[in-house]
C-alpha atoms as a PDB file:
ATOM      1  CA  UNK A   1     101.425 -32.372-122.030  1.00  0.00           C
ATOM      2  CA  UNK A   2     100.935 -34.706-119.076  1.00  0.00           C
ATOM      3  CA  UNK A   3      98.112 -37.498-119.232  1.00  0.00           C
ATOM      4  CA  UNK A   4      96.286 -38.268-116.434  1.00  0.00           C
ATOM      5  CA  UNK A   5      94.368 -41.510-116.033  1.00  0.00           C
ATOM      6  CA  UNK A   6      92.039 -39.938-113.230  1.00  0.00           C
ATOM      7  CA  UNK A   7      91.057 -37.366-111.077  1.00  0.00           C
ATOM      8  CA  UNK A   8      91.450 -37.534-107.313  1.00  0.00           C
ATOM      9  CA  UNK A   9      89.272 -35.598-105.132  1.00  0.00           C
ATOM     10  CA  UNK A  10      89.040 -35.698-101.412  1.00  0.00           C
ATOM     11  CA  UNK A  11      86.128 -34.936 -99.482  1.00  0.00           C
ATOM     12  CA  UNK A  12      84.764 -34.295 -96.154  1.00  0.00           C
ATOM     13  CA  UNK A  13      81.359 -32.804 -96.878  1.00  0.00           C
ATOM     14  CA  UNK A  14      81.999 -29.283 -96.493  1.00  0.00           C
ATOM     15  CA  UNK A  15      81.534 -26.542 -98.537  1.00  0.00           C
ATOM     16  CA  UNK A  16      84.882 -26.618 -99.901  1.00  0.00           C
ATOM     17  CA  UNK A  17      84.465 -30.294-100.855  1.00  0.00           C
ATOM     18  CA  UNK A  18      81.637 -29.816-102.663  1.00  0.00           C
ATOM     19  CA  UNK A  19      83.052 -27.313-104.665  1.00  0.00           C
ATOM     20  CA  UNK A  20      86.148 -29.121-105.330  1.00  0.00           C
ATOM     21  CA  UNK A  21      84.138 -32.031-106.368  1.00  0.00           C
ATOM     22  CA  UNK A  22      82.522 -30.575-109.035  1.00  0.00           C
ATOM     23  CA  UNK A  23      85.560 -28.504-110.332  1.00  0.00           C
ATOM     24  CA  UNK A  24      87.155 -31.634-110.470  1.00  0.00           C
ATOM     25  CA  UNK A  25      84.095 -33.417-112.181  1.00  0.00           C
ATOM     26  CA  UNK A  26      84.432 -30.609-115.014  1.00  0.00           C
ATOM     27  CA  UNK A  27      87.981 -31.066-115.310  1.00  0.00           C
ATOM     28  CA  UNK A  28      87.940 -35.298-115.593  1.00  0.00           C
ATOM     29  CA  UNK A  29      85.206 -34.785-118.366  1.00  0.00           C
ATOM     30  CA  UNK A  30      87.135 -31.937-120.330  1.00  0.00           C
ATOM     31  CA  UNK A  31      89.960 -34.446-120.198  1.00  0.00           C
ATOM     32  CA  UNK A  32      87.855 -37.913-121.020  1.00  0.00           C
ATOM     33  CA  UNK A  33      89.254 -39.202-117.238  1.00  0.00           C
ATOM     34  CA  UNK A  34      87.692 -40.931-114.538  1.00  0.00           C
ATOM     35  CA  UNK A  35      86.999 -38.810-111.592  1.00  0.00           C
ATOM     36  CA  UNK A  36      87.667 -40.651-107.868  1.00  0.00           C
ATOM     37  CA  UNK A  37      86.282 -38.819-104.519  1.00  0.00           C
ATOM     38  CA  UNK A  38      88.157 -40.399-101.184  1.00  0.00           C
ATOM     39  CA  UNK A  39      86.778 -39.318 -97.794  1.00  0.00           C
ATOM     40  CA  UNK A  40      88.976 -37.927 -95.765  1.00  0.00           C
ATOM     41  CA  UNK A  41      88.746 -37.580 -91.697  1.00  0.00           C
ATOM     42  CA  UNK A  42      88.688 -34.219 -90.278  1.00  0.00           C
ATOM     43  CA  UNK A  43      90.912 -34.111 -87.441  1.00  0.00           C
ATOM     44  CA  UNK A  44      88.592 -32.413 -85.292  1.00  0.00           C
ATOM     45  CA  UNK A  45      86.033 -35.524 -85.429  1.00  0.00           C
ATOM     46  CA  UNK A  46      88.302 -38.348 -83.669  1.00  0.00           C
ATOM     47  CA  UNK A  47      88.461 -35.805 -80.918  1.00  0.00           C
ATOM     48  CA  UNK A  48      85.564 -34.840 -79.867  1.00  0.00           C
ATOM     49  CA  UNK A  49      84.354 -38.404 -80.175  1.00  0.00           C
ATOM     50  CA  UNK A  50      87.088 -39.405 -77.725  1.00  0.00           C
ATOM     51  CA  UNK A  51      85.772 -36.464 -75.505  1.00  0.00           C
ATOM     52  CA  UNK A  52      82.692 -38.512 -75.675  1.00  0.00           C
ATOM     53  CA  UNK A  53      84.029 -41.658 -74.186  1.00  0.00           C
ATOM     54  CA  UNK A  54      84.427 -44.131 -77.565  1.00  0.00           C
ATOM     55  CA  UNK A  55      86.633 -46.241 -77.709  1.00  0.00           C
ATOM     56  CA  UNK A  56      88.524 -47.171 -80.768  1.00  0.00           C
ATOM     57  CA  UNK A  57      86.486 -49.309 -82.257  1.00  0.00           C
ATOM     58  CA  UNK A  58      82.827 -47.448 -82.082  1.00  0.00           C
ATOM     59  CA  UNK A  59      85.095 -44.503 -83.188  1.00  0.00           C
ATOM     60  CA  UNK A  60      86.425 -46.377 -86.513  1.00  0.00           C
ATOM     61  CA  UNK A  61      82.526 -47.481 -86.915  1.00  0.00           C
ATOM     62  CA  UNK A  62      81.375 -43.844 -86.897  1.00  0.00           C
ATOM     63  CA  UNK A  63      83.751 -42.661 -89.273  1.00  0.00           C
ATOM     64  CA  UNK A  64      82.531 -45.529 -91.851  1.00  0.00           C
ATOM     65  CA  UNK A  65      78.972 -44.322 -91.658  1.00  0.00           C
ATOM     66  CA  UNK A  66      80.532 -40.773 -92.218  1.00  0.00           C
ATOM     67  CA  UNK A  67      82.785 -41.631 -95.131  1.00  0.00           C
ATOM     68  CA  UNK A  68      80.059 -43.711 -96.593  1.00  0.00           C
ATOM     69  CA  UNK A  69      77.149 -41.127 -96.363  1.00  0.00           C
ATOM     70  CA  UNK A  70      79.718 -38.223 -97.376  1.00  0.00           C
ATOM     71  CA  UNK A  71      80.923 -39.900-100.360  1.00  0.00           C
ATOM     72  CA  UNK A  72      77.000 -41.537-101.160  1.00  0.00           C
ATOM     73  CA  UNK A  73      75.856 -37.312-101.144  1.00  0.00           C
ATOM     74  CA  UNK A  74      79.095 -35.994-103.517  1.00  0.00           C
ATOM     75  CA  UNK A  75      78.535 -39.124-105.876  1.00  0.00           C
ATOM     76  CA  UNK A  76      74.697 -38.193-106.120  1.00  0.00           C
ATOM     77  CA  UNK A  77      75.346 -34.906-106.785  1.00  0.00           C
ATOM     78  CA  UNK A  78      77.497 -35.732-109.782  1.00  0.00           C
ATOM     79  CA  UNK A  79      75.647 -38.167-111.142  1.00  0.00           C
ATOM     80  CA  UNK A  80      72.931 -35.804-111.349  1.00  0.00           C
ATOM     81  CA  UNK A  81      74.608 -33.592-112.821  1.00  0.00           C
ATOM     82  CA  UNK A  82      75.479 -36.212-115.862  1.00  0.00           C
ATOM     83  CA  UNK A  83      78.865 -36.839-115.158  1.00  0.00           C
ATOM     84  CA  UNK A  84      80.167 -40.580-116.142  1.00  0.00           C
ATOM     85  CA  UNK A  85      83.472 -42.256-115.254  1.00  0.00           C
ATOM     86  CA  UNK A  86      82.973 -41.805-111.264  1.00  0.00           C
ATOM     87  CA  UNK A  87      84.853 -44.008-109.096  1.00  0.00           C
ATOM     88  CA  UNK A  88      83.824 -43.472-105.301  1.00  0.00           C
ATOM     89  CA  UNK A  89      87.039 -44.652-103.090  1.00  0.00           C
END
């Protein structure tokens, strides 16, 4: 059997994320593992903020805020949910 010493998850705050957050939150506590969420950037964001006339900088700013408030909402959601051992990347 292989070990694992944690559980990586990325999200972007869809649906899917969600979903895949929790699945993995059930699988790092049926195997006593820390769980870790990373944000990832959909594609389609940097885009259609370029469209919009950012440059790279207020860009890079708005995709902090994003990553932090999508990965503040997925940890919240676990921990109510009663699930320990969550690392937020």
């Amino acid at each position: 059997m292989i070990d694992f010493d944690e559980i990586l998850v990325p999200v972007d705050g869809s649906p899917g994320a969600h979903r895949a957050a929790l699945f993995g939150a059930h699988l790092a506590a049926t195997l006593g593992v820390a769980l870790k969420l990373t944000y990832v950037v959909p594609l389609t964001s940097e885009s259609v903020m370029a469209l919009a006339k950012l440059d790279k900088a207020e860009i890079e700013q708005l995709q902090q805020q994003q990553a932090r408030s999508v990965l503040d909402q997925a940890g919240a959601a676990l921990a109510a949910r009663a699930f320990e051992r969550l690392v937020v990347a």
